[in-house]
N, C-alpha and C. Protein backbone atom coordinates (compact mmCIF):
# COMPACT_ATOMS: atom_id res chain seq x y z
N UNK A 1 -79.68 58.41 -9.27
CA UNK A 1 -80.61 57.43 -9.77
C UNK A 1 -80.19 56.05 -9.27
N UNK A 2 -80.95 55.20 -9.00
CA UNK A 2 -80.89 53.77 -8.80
C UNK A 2 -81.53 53.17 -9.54
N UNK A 3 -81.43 51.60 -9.10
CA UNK A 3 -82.09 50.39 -10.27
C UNK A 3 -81.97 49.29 -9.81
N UNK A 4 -83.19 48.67 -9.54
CA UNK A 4 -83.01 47.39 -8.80
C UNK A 4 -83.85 46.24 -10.12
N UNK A 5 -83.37 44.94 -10.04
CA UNK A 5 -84.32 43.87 -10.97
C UNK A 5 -85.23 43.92 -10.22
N UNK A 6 -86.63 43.75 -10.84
CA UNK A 6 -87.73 43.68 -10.73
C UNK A 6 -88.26 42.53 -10.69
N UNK A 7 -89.33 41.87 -9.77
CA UNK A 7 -89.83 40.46 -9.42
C UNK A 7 -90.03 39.98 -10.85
N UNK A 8 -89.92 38.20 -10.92
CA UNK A 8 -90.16 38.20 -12.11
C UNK A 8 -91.62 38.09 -12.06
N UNK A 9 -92.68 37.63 -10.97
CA UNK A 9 -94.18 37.57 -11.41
C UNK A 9 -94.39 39.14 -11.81
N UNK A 10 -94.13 40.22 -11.49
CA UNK A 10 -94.50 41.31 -11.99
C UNK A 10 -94.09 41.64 -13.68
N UNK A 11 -93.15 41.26 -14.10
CA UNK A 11 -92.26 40.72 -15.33
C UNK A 11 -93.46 40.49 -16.16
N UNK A 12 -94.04 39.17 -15.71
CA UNK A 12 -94.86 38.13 -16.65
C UNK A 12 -96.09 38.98 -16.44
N UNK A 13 -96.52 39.81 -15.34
CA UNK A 13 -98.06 40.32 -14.98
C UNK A 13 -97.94 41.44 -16.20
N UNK A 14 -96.99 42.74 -16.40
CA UNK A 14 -96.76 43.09 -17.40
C UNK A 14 -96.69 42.99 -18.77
N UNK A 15 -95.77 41.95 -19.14
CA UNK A 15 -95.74 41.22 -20.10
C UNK A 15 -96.95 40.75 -20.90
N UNK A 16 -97.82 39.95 -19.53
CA UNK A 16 -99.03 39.30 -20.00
C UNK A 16 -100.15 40.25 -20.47
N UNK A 17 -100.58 42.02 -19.62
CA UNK A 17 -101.31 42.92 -19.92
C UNK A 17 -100.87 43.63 -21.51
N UNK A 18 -99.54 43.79 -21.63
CA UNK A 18 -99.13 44.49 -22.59
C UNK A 18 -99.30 43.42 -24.29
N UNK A 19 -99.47 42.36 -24.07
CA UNK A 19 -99.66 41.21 -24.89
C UNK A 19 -101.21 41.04 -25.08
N UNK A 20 -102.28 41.27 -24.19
CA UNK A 20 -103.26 41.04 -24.04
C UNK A 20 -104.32 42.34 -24.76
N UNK A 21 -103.65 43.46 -24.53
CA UNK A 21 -103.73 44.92 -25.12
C UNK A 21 -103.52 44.92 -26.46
N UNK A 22 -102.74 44.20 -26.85
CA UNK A 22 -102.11 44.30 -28.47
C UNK A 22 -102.53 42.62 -29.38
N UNK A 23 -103.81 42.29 -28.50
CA UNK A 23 -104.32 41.21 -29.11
C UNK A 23 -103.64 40.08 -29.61
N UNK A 24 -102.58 39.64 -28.73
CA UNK A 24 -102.20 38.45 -28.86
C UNK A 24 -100.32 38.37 -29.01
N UNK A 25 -100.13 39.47 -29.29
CA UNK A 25 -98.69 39.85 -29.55
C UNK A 25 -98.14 41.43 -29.95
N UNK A 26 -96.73 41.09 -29.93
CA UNK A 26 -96.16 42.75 -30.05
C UNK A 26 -95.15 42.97 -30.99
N UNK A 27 -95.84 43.94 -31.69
CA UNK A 27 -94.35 43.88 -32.69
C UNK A 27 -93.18 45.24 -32.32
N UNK A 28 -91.70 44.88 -32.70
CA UNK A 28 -90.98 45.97 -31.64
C UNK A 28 -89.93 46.31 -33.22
N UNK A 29 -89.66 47.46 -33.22
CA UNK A 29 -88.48 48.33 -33.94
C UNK A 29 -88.95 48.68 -34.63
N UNK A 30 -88.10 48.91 -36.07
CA UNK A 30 -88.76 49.00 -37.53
C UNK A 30 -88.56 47.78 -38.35
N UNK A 31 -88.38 46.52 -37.58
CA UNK A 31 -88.47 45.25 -38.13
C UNK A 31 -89.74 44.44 -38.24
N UNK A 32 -90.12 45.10 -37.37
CA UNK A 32 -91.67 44.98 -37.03
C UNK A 32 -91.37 43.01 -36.43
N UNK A 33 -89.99 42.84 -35.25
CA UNK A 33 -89.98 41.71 -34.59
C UNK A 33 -91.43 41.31 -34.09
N UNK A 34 -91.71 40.11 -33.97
CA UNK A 34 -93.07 39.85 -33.48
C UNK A 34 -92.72 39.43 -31.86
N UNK A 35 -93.68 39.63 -30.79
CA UNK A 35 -93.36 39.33 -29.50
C UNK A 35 -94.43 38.30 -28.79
N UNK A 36 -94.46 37.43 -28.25
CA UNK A 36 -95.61 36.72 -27.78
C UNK A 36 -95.32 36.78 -26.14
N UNK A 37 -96.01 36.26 -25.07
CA UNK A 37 -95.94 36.44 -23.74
C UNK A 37 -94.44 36.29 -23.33
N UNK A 38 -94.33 35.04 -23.28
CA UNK A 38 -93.18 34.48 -23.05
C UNK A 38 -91.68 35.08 -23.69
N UNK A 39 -92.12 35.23 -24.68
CA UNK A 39 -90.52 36.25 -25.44
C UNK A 39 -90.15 37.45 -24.89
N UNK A 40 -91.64 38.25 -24.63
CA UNK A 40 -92.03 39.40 -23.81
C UNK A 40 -90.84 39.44 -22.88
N UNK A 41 -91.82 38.49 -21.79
CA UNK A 41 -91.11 38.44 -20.32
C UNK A 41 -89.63 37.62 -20.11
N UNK A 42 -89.43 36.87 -21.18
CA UNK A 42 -87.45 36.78 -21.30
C UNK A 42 -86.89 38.38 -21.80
N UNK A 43 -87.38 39.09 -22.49
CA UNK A 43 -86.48 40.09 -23.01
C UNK A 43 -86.84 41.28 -22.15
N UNK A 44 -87.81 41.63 -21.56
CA UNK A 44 -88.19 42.20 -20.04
C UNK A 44 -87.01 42.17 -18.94
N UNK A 45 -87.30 41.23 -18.64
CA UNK A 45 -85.94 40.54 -17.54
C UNK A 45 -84.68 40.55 -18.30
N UNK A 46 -84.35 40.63 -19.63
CA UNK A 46 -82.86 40.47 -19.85
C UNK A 46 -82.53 42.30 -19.93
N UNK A 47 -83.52 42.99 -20.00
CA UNK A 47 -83.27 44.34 -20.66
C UNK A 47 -83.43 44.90 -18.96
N UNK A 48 -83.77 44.68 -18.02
CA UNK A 48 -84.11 44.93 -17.01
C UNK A 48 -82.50 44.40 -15.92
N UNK A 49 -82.11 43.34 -16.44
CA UNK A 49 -80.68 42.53 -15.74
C UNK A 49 -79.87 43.42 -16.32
N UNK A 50 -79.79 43.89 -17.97
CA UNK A 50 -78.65 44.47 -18.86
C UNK A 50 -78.44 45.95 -18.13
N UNK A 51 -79.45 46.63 -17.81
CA UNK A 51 -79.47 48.29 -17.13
C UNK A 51 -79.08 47.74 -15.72
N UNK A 52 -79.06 47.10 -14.61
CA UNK A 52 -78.94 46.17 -13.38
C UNK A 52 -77.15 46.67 -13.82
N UNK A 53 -76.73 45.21 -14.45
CA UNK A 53 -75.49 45.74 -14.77
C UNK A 53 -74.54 47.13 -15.02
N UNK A 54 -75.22 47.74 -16.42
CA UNK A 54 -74.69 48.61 -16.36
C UNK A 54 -74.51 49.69 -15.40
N UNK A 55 -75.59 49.56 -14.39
CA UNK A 55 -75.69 50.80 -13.69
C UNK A 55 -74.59 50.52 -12.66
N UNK A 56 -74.61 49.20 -12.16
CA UNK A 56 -73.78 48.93 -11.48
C UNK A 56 -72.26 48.34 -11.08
N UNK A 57 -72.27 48.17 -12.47
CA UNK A 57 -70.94 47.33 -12.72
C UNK A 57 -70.38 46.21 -12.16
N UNK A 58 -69.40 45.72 -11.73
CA UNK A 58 -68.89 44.53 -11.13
C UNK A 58 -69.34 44.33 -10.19
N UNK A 59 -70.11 45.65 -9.41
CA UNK A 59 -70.90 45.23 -8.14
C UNK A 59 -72.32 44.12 -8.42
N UNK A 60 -72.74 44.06 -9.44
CA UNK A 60 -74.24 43.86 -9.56
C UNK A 60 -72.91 42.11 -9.61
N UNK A 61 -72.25 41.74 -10.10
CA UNK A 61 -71.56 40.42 -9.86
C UNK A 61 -71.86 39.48 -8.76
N UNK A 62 -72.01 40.46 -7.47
CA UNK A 62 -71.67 40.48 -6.09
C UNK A 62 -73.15 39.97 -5.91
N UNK A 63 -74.08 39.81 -6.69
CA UNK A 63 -75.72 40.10 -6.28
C UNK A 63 -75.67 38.91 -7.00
N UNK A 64 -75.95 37.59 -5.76
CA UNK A 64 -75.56 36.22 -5.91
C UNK A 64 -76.87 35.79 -6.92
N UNK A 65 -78.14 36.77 -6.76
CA UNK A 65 -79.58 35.58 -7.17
C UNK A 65 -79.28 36.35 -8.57
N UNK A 66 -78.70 36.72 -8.73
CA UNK A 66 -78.30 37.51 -10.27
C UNK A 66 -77.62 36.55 -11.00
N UNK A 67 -77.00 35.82 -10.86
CA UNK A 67 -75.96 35.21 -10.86
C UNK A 67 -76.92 33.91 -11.19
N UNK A 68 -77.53 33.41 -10.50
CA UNK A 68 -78.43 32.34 -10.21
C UNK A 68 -79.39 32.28 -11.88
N UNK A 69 -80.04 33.35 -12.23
CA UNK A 69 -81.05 33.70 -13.23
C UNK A 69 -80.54 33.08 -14.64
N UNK A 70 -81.22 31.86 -14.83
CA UNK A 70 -81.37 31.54 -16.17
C UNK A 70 -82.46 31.58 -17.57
N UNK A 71 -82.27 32.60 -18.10
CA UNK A 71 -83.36 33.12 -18.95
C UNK A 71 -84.10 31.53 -19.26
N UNK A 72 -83.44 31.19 -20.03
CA UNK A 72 -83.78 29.60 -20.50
C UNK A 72 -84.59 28.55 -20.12
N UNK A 73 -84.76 28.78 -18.52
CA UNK A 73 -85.66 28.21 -17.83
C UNK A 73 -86.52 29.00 -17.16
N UNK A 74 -87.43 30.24 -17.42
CA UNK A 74 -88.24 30.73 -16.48
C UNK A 74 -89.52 30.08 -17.01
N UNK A 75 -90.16 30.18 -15.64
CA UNK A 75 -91.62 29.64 -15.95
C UNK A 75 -92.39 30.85 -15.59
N UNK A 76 -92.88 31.26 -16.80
CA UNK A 76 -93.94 32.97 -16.33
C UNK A 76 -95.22 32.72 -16.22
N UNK A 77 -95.47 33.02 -15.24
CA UNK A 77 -96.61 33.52 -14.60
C UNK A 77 -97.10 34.44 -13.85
N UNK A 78 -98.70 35.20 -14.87
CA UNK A 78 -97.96 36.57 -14.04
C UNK A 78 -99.15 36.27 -12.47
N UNK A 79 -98.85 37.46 -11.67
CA UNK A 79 -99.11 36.85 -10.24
C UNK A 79 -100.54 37.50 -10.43
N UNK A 80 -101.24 38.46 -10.70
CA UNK A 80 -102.47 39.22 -11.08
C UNK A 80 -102.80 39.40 -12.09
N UNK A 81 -103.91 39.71 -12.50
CA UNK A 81 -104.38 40.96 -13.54
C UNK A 81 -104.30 42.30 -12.88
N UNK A 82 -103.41 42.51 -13.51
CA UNK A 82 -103.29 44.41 -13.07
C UNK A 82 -104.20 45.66 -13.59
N UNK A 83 -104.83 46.12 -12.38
CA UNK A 83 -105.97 47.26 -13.06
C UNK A 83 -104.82 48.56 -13.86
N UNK A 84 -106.04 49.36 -14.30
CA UNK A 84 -105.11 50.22 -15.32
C UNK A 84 -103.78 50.81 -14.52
N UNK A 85 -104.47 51.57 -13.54
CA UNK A 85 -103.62 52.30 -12.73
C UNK A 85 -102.29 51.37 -12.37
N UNK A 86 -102.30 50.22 -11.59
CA UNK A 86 -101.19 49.32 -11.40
C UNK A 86 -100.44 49.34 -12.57
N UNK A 87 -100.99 48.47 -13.78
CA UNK A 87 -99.89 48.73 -15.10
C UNK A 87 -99.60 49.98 -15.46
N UNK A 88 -100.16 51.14 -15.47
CA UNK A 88 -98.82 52.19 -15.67
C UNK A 88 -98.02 52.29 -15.11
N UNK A 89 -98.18 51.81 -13.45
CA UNK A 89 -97.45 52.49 -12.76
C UNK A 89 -96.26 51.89 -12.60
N UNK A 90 -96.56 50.27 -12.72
CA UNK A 90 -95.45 49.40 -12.34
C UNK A 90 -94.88 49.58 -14.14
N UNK A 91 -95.63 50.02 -15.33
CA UNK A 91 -94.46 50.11 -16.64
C UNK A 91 -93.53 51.33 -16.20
N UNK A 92 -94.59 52.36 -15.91
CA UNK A 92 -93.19 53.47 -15.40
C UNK A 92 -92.01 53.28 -14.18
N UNK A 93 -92.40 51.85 -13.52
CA UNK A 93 -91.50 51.93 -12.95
C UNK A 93 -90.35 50.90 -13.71
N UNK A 94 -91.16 50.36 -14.16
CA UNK A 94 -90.09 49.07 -15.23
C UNK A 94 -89.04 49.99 -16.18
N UNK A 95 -89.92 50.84 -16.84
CA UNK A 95 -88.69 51.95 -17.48
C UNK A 95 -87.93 52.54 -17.14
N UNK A 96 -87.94 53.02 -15.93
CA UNK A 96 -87.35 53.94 -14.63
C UNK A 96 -86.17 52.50 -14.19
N UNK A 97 -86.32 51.63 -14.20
CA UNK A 97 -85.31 50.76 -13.82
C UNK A 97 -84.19 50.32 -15.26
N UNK A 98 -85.04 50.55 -16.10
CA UNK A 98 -84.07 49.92 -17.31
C UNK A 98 -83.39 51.30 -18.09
N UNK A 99 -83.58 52.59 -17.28
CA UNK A 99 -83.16 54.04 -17.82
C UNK A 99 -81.72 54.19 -17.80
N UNK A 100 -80.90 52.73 -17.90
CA UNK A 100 -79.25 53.18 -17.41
C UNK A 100 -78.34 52.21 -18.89
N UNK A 101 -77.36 53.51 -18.54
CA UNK A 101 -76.76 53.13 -20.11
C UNK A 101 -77.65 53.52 -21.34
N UNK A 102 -77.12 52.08 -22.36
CA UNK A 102 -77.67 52.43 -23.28
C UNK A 102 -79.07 51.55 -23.45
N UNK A 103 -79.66 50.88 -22.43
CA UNK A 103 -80.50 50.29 -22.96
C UNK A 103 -82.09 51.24 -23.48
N UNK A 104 -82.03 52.47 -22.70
CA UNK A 104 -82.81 53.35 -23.35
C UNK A 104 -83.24 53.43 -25.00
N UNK A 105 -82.00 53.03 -25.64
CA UNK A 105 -82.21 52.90 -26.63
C UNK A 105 -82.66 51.81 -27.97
N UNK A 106 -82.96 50.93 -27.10
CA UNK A 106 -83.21 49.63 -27.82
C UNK A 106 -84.21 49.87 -28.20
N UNK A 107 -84.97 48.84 -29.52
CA UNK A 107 -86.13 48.96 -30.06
C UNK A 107 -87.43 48.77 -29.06
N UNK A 108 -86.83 47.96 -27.87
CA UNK A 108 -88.30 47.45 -27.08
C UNK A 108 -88.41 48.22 -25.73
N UNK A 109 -87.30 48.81 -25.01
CA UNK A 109 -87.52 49.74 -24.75
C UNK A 109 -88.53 51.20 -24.75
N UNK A 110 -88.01 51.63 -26.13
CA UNK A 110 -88.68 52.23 -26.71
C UNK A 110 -90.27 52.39 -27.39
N UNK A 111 -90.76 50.84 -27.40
CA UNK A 111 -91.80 50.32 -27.99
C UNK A 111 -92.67 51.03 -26.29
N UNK A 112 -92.06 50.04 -25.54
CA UNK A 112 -92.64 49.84 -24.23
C UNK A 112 -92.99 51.63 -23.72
N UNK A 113 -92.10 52.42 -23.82
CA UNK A 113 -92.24 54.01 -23.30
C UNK A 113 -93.32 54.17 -24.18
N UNK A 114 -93.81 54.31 -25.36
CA UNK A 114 -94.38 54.56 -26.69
C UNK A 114 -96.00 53.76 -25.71
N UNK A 115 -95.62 52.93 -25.51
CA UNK A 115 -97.07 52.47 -24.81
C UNK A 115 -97.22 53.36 -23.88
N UNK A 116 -96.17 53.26 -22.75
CA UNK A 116 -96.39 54.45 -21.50
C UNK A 116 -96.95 55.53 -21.96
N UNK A 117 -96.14 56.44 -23.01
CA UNK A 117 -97.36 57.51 -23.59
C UNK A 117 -98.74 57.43 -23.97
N UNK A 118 -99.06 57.02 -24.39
CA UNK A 118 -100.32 56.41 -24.69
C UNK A 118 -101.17 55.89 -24.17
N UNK A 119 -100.60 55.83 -22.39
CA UNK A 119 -101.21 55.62 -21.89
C UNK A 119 -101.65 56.66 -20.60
N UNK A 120 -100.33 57.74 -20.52
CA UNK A 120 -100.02 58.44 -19.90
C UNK A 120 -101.90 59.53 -19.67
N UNK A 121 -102.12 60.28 -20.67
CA UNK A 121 -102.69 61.47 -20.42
C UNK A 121 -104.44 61.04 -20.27
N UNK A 122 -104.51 59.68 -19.67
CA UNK A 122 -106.02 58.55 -19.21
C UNK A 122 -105.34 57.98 -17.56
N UNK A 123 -104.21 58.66 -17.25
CA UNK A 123 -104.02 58.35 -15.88
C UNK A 123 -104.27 59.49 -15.19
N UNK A 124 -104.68 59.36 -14.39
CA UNK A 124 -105.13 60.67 -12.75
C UNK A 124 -103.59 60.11 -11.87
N UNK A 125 -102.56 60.79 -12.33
CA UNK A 125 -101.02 60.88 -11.38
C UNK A 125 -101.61 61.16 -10.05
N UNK A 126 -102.45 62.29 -9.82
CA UNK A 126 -102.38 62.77 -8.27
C UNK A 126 -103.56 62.11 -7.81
N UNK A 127 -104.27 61.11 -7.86
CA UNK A 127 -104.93 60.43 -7.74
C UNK A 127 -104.84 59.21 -6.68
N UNK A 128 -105.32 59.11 -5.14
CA UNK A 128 -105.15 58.80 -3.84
C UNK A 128 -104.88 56.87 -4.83
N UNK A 129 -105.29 56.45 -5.52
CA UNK A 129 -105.30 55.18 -6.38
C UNK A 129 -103.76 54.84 -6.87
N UNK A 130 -103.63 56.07 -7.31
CA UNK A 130 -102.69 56.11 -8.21
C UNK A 130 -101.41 56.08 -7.30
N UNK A 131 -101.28 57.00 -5.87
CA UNK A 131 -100.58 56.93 -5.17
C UNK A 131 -100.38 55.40 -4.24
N UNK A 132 -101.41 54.77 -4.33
CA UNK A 132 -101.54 53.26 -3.18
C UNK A 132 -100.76 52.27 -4.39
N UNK A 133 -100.97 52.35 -5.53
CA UNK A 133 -100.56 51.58 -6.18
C UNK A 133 -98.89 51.48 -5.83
N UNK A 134 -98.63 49.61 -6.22
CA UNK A 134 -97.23 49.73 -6.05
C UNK A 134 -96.29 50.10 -6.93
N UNK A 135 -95.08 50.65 -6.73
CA UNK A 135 -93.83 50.58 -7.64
C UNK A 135 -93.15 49.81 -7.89
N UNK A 136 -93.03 48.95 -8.96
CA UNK A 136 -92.40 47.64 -8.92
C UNK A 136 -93.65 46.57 -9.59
């Protein structure tokens, strides 16, 4: 398995569909945390950097624009509106990147797969669409 960080406009394009779907915000665990765009796409990218790490260890150190990334200052914007097919594909690939260690197990993680299902069995997988779409 591998795992690379993911652009952040795709981050915020996500972020922004999955926020937009759930009418304005998201609530994650059994705390029922509330999520708005922007919180979204900081904890996206930190849960997405945290599996980065773990998968890689002191090497991911070595990965200078990693290094560079200050949650604190991103400015999100996402780069499209993503048709259906694109947002599953790029959430399954967002999960598929954050599948290392333990972040599998976090509440938003989990929230986020919980959408993937739900969204899963209204996608055509073998579908020439479904295949053009990107990963990432």
């Amino acid at each position: 398995m591998s795992c690379f960080v993911m652009y952040e406009n795709r981050i915020a394009s996500l972020a922004n569909e999955i926020i937009d779907r759930n009418k304005g915000s998201l609530l994650v665990g059994e705390q029922g945390e509330t999520y708005d765009r922007e919180r979204l796409a900081d904890a996206m990218l930190a849960m997405n950097l945290d599996a980065f790490r773990q998968r890689y260890g002191i090497r991911a150190l070595l990965v200078e624009d990693l290094n560079s990334i200050d949650l604190d200052k991103r400015n999100w914007k996402p780069l499209v509106a993503l048709s259906e097919i694109q947002f599953f594909k790029s959430l399954r690939c967002f999960l598929y990147q954050c599948g290392e260690g333990d972040v599998d197990e976090k509440p938003l993680y989990k929230t986020l797969d919980a959408i993937r299902g739900l969204l899963a069995p209204f996608i055509n997988q073998d579908s020439p669409e479904y295949d053009e779409a990107e990963w990432g």
